[in-house]
Protein backbone atom coordinates (compact mmCIF):
# COMPACT_ATOMS: atom_id res chain seq x y z
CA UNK A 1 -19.11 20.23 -10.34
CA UNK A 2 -21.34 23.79 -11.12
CA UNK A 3 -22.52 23.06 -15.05
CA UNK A 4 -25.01 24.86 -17.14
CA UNK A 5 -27.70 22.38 -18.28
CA UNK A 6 -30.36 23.81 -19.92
CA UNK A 7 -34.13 22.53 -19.90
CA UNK A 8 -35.20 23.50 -23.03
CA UNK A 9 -39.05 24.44 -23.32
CA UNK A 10 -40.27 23.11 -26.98
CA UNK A 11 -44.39 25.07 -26.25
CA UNK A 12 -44.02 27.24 -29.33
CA UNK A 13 -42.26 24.52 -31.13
CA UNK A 14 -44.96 21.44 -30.43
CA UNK A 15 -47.39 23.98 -31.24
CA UNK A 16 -46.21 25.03 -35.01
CA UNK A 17 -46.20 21.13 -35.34
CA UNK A 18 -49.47 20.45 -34.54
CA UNK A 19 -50.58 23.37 -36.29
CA UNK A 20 -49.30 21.84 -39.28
CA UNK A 21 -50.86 18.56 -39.23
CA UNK A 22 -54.29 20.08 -38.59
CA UNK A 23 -54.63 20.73 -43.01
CA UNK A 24 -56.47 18.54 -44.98
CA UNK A 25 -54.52 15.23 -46.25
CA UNK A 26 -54.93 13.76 -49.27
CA UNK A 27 -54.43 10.23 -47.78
CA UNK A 28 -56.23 8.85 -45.54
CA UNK A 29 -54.38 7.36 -43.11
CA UNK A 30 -52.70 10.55 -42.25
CA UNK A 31 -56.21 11.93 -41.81
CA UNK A 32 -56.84 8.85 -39.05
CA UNK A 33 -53.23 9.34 -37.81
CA UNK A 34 -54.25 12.92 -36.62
CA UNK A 35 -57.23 11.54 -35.13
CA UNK A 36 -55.64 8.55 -33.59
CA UNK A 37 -52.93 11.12 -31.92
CA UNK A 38 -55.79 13.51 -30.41
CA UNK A 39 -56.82 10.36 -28.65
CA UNK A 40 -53.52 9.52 -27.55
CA UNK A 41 -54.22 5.86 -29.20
CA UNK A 42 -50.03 6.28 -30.08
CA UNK A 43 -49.68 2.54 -31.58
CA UNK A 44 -52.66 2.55 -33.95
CA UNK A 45 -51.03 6.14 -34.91
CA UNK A 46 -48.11 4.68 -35.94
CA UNK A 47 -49.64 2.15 -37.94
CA UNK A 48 -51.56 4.41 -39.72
CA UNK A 49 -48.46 6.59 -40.20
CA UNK A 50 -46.09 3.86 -41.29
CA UNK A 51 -49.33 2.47 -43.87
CA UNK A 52 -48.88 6.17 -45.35
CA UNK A 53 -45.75 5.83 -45.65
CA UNK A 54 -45.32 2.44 -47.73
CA UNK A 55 -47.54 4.23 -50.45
CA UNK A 56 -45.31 7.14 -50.58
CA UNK A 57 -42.17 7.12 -48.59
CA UNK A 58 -41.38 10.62 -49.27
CA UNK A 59 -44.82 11.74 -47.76
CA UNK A 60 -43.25 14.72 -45.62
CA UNK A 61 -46.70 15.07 -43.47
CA UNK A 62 -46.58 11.60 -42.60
CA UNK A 63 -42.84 11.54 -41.39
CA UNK A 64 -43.26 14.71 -39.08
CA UNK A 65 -46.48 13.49 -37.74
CA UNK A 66 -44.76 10.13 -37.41
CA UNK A 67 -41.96 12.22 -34.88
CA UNK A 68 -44.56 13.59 -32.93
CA UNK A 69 -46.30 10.98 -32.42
CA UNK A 70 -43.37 8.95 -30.70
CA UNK A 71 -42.50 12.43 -28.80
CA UNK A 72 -46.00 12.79 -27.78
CA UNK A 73 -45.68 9.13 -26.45
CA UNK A 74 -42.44 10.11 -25.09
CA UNK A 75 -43.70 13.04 -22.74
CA UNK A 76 -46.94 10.80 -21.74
CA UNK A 77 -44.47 7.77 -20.84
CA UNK A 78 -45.66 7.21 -16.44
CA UNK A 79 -42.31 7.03 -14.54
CA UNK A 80 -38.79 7.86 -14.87
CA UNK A 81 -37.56 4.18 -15.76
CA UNK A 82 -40.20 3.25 -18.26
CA UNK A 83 -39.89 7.01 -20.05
CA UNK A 84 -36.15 6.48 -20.78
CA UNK A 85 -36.83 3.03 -21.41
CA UNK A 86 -38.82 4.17 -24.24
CA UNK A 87 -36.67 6.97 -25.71
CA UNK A 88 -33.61 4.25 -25.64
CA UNK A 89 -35.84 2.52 -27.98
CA UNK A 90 -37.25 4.94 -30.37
CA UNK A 91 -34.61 7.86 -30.30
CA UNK A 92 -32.70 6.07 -33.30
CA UNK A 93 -35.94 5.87 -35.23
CA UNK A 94 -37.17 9.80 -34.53
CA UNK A 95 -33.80 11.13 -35.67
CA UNK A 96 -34.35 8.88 -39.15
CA UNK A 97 -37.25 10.09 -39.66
CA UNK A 98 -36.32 13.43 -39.29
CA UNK A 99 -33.54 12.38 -41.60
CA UNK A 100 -35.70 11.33 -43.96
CA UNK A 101 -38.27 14.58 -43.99
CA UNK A 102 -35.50 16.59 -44.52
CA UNK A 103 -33.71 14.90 -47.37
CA UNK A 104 -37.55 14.93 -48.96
CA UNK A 105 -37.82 19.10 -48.29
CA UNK A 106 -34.95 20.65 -46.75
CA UNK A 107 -36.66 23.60 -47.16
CA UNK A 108 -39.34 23.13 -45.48
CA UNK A 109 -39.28 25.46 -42.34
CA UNK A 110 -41.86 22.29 -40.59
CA UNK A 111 -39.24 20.12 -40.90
CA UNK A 112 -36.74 22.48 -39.18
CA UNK A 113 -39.20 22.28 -36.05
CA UNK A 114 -38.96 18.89 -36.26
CA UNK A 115 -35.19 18.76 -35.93
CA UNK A 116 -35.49 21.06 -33.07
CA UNK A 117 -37.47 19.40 -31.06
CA UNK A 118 -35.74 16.31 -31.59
CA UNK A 119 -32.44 18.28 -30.49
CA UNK A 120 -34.09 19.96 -27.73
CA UNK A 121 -35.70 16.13 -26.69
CA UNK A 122 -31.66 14.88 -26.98
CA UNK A 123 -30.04 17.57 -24.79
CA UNK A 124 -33.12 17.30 -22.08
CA UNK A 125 -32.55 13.53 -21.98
CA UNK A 126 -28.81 14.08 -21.46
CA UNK A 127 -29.02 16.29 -19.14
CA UNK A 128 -31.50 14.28 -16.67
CA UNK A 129 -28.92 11.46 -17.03
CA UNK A 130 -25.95 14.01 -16.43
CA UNK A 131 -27.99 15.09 -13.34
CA UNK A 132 -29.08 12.01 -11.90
CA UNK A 133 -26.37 10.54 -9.49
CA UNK A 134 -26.19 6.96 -9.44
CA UNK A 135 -26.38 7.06 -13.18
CA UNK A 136 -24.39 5.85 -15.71
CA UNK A 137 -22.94 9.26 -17.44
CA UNK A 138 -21.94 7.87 -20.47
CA UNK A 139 -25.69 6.82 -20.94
CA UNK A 140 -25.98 10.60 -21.67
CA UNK A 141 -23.31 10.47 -24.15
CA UNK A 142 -25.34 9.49 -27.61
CA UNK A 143 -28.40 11.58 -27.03
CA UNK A 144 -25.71 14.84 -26.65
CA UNK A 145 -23.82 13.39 -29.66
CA UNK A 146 -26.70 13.17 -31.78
CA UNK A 147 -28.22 16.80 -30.55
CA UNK A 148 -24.68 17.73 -32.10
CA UNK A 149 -25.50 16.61 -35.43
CA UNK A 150 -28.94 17.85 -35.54
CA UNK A 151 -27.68 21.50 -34.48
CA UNK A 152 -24.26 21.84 -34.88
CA UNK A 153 -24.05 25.26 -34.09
CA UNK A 154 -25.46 24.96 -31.01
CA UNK A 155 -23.09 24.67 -27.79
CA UNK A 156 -25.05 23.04 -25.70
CA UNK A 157 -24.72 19.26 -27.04
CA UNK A 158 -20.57 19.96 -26.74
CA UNK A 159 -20.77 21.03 -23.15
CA UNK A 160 -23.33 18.03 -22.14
CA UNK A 161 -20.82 15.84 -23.98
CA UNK A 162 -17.86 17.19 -21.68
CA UNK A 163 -19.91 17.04 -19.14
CA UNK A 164 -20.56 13.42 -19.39
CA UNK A 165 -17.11 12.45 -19.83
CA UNK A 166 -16.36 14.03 -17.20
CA UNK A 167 -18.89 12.67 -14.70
CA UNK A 168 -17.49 9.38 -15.85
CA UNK A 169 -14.28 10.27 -15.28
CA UNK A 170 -12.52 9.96 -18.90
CA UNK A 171 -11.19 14.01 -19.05
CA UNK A 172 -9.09 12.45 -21.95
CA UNK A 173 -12.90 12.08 -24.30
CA UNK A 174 -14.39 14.90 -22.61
CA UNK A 175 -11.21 17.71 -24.20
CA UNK A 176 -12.15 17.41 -27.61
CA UNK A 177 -16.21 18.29 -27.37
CA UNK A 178 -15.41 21.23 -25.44
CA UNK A 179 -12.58 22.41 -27.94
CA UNK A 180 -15.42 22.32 -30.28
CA UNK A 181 -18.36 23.87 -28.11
CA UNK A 182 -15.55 26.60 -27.77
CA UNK A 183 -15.29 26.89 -31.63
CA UNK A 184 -19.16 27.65 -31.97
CA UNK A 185 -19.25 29.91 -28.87
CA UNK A 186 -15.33 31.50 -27.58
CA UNK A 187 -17.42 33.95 -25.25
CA UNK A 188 -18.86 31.89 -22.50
CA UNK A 189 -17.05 31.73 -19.25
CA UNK A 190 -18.76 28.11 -18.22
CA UNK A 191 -17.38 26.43 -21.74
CA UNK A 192 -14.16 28.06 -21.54
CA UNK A 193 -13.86 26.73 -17.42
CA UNK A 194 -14.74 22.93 -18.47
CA UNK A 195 -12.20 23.15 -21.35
CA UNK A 196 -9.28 24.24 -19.35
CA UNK A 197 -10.50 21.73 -16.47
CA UNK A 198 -10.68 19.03 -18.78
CA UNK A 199 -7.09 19.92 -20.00
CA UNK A 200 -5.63 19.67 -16.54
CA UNK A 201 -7.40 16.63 -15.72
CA UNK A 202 -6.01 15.08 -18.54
CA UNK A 203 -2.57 16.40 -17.40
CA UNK A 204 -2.06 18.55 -20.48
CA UNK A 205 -1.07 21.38 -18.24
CA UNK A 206 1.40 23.27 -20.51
CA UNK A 207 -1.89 23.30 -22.85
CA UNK A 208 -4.12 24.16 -19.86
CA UNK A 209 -1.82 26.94 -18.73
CA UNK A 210 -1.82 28.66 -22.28
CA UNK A 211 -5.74 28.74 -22.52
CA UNK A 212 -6.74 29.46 -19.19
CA UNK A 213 -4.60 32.59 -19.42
CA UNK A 214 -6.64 33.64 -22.02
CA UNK A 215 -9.52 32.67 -20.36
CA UNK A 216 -8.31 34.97 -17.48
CA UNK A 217 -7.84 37.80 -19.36
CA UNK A 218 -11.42 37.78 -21.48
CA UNK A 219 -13.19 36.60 -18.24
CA UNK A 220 -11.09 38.46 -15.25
CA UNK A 221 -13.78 38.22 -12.91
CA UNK A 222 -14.58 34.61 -12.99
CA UNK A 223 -13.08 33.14 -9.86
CA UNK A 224 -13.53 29.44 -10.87
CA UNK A 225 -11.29 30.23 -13.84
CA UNK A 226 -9.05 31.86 -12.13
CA UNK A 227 -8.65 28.57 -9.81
CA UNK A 228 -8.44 26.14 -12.37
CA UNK A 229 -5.69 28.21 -13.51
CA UNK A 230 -3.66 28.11 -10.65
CA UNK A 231 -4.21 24.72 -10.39
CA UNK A 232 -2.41 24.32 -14.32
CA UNK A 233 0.65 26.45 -13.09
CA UNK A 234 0.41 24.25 -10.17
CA UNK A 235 0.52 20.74 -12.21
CA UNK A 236 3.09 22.21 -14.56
CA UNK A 237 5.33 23.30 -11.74
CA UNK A 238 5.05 26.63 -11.96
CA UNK A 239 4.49 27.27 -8.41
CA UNK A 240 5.62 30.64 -8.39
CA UNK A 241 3.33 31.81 -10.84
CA UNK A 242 0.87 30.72 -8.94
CA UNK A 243 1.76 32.60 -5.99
CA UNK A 244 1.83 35.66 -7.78
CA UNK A 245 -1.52 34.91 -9.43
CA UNK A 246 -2.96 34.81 -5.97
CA UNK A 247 -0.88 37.95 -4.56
CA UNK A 248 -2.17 40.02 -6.68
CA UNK A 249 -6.01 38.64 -6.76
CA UNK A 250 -5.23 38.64 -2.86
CA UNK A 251 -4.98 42.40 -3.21
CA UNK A 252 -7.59 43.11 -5.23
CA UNK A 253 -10.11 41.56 -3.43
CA UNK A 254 -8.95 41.08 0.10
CA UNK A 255 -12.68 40.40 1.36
CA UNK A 256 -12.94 37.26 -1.18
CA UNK A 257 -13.15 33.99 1.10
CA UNK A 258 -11.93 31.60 -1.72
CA UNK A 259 -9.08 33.49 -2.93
CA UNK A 260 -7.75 33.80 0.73
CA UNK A 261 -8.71 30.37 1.48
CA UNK A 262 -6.84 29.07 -1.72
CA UNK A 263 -3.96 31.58 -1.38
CA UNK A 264 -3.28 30.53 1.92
CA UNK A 265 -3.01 26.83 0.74
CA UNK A 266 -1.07 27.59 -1.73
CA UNK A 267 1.58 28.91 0.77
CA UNK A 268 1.08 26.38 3.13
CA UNK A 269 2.43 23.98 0.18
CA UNK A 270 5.53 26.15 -0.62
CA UNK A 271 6.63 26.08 3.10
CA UNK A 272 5.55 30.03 3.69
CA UNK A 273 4.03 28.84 7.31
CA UNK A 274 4.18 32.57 8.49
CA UNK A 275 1.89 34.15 5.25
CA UNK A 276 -0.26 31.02 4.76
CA UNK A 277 -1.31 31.48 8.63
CA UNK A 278 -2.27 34.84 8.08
CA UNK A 279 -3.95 34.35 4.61
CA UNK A 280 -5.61 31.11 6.00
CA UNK A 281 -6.92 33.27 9.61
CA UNK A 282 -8.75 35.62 6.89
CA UNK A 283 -9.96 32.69 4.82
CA UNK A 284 -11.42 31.16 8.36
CA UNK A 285 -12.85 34.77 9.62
CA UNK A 286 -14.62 35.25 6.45
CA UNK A 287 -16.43 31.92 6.05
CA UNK A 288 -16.38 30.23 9.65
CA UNK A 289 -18.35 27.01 7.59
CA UNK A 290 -15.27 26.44 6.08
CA UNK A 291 -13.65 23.10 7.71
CA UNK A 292 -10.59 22.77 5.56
CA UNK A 293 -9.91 25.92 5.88
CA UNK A 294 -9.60 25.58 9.75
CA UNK A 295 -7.87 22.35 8.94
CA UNK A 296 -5.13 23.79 6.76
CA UNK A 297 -4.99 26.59 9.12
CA UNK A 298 -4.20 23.89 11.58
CA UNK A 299 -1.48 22.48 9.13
CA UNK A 300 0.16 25.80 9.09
CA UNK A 301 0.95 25.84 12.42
CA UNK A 302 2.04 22.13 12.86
CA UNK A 303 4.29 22.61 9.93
CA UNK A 304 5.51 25.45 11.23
CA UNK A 305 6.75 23.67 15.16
CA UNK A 306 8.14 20.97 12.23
CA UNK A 307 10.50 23.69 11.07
CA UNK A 308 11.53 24.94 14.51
CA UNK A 309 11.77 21.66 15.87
CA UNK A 310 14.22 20.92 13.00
CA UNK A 311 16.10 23.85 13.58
CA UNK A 312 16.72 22.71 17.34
CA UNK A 313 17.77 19.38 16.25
CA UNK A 314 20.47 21.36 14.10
CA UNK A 315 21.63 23.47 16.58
CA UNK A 316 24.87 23.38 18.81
CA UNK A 317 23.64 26.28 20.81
CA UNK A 318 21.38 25.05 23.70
CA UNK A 319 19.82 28.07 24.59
CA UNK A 320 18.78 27.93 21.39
CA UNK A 321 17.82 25.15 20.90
CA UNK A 322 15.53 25.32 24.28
CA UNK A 323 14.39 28.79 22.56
CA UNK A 324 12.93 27.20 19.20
CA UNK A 325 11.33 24.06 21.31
CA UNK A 326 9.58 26.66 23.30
CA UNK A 327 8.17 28.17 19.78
CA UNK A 328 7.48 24.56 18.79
CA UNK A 329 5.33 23.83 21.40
CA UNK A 330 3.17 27.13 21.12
CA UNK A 331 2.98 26.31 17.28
CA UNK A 332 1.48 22.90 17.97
CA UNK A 333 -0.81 24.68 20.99
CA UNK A 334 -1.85 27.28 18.79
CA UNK A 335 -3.13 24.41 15.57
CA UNK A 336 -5.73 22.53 18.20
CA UNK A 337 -8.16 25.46 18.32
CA UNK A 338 -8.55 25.24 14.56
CA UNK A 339 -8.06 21.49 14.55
CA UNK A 340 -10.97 21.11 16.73
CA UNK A 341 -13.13 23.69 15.14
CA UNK A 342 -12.04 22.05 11.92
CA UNK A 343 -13.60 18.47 13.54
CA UNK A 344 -16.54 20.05 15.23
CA UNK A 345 -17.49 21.33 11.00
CA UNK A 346 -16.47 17.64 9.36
CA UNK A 347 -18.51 15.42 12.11
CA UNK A 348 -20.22 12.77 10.56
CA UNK A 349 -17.73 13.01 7.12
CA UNK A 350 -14.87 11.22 5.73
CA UNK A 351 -12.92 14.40 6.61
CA UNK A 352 -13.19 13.96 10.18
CA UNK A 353 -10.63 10.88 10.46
CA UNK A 354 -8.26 13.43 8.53
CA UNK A 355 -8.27 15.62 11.57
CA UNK A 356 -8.57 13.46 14.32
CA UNK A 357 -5.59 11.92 13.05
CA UNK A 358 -3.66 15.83 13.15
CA UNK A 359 -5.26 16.03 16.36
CA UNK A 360 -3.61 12.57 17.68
CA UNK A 361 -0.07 13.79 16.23
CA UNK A 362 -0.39 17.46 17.89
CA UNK A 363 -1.15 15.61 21.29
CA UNK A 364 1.04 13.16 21.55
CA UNK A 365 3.91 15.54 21.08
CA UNK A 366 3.17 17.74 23.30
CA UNK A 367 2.70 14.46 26.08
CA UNK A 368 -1.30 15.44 26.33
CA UNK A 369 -1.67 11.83 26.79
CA UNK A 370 -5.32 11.55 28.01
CA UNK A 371 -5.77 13.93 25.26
CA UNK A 372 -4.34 11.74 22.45
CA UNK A 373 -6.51 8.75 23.97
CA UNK A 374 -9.63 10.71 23.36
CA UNK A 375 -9.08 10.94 19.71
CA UNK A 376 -8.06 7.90 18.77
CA UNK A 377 -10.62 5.82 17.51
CA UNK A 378 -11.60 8.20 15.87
CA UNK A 379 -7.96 8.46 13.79
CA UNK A 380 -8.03 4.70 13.34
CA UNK A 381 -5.35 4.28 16.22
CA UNK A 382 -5.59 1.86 18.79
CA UNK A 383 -3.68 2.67 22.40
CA UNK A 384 -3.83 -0.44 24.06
């Protein structure tokens, strides 16, 4: 999955704070809060902080002090696992007290640095989680709700939240984040691709095919896009679309490895053996890394003997008939240098079963006994 998460630097942010607390207080607990914070003596801090704040709740110094404080703790937190420990337990209480500042002096451009680096803390935290992967994704999912709420007009909390979703494999949740991220922000390529991916994972493809189109046309250049829309007309059974789509992208850009690699597949699955082969040879030539591309290439050949080996079963004519076996068994020849190369690239991975087991097939119909043998554990098959 490519994503754009952002780690955002709070320097000049953290500094404007601290700046701000420096000032003479009229109460003195603030006064030993400061001091308390400059020796990173966070509990007795807070103390101070919340005493100051019993006398007079609405004490806006002591409430963003109070915020840095527990980010300040945050950031100084040893160790992955005991940071987000913390930050599970005090996010809730920074965003209420930045709650509360701001309800005391909206106006007040201190507290608006507050907010921010609150947000800022929310995506970073979500996006660690997002990152991380044997985590739980929809851990992520409050800290990028809340970053929502503190800066709505931001799109970054909307995209983390499709993200997640996504990651945990609910496209359903992850549709309606994007839509909005998109409402904030219609001009970047990387929301609109998530949006129309999380439309045809949710199987909304008549919706997916609409938007990606558009999405196409603002953002021509963005291959990923252009994929993902295939893949709608493809879902929505509009196959031929799809073929065009690729024809003409085929054209443009004849040097594009992806494009002939997915253009080739896509002929492969509308039974055009003779153009997939060719489209699929290009895809191999210009990225020789590429093991299903050798694979399908593979495929395109086997499918092909399939269809002259069907064609001499319907025959009457058995010169004929002789004729397309003959072109059978140079299809299925010509798929085991690919096949093998296709092996050689996927050794070690879940692929590789996948094409020993086209490798057992191609063998034992052309009799290559021996052959078939040598590749059969490795399908799964047993020959004894």
């Amino acid at each position: 999955m490519r994503s754009r998460l952002l780690t955002v630097s709070l320097s000049l942010v953290v500094a404007l704070l601290v700046g701000g607390a420096d000032g003479c207080s009229s109460d003195p607990n603030v006064e030993g809060a400061k001091l308390d914070l400059n020796n990173r003596d966070y509990d007795r801090a807070l103390e101070n902080l919340d005493t100051a704040l019993e006398t007079d709740p609405q004490n806006v110094e002591a409430l963003l002090l109070r915020v840095e404080v527990l980010r300040q703790q945050y950031e100084n937190t040893p160790g992955a696992q005991p940071k987000q420990a913390f930050l599970d337990a005090n996010f809730a209480d920074m965003v209420a007290t930045v709650g509360r500042a701001e309800a005391a002096a909206p106006e007040d451009p201190d507290v608006d640095n507050a907010a921010l680096s609150v947000w800022a803390l929310a995506v970073n935290a979500g996006n660690d989680i997002v990152r991380t992967p044997d985590a739980d994704a929809l851990a992520a999912v409050p800290y990028f709700e809340q970053s929502t709420v503190l800066m709505p007009d931001s799109t970054q909390g909307y995209l983390g939240l499709g993200l997640a979703y996504l990651r945990a494999g609910d496209a359903s949740l992850a549709v309606a984040p994007l839509e909005r991220g998109i409402a904030v922000n219609d001009n970047d390529p990387l929301l609109a691709y998530y949006y129309g991916r999380s439309l045809v994972l949710a199987e909304r493809s008549s919706e997916a095919v609409t938007f990606l189109e558009g999405a196409q046309a603002q953002f021509p250049g963005d291959e990923d896009i252009q994929t993902m829309l295939l893949n709608a007309y493809t879902q929505s059974g509009r196959t031929e679309d799809a073929v065009e789509r690729y024809a003409e992208a085929a054209e443009r850009d004849p040097s594009n490895p992806t494009i002939a690699y997915n253009y080739g597949a896509l002929l492969l699955q509308v039974e055009r053996y003779d153009e997939a082969i060719g489209q699929l040879t290009r895809a191999t030539e210009l990225a020789p890394d590429n093991s299903d591309a050798f694979y399908n290439l593979g495929a395109a050949f086997q499918n092909r003997a399939a269809s002259f080996n069907e064609e001499a079963n319907e025959t009457e004519d058995t010169d004929a008939a002789n004729a397309l076996i003959g072109q059978r068994d140079e299809n299925l020849e010509a798929s085991l240098p690919p096949l093998m190369q296709a092996r050689t690239l996927a050794a070690g991975t879940e692929s590789e079963a996948g094409v020993c087991d086209a490798l057992f097939r191609v063998y034992t119909q052309l009799g290559r006994v021996d052959d078939a043998e040598g590749v059969s554990e490795c399908a799964g098959f047993s020959m004894d």
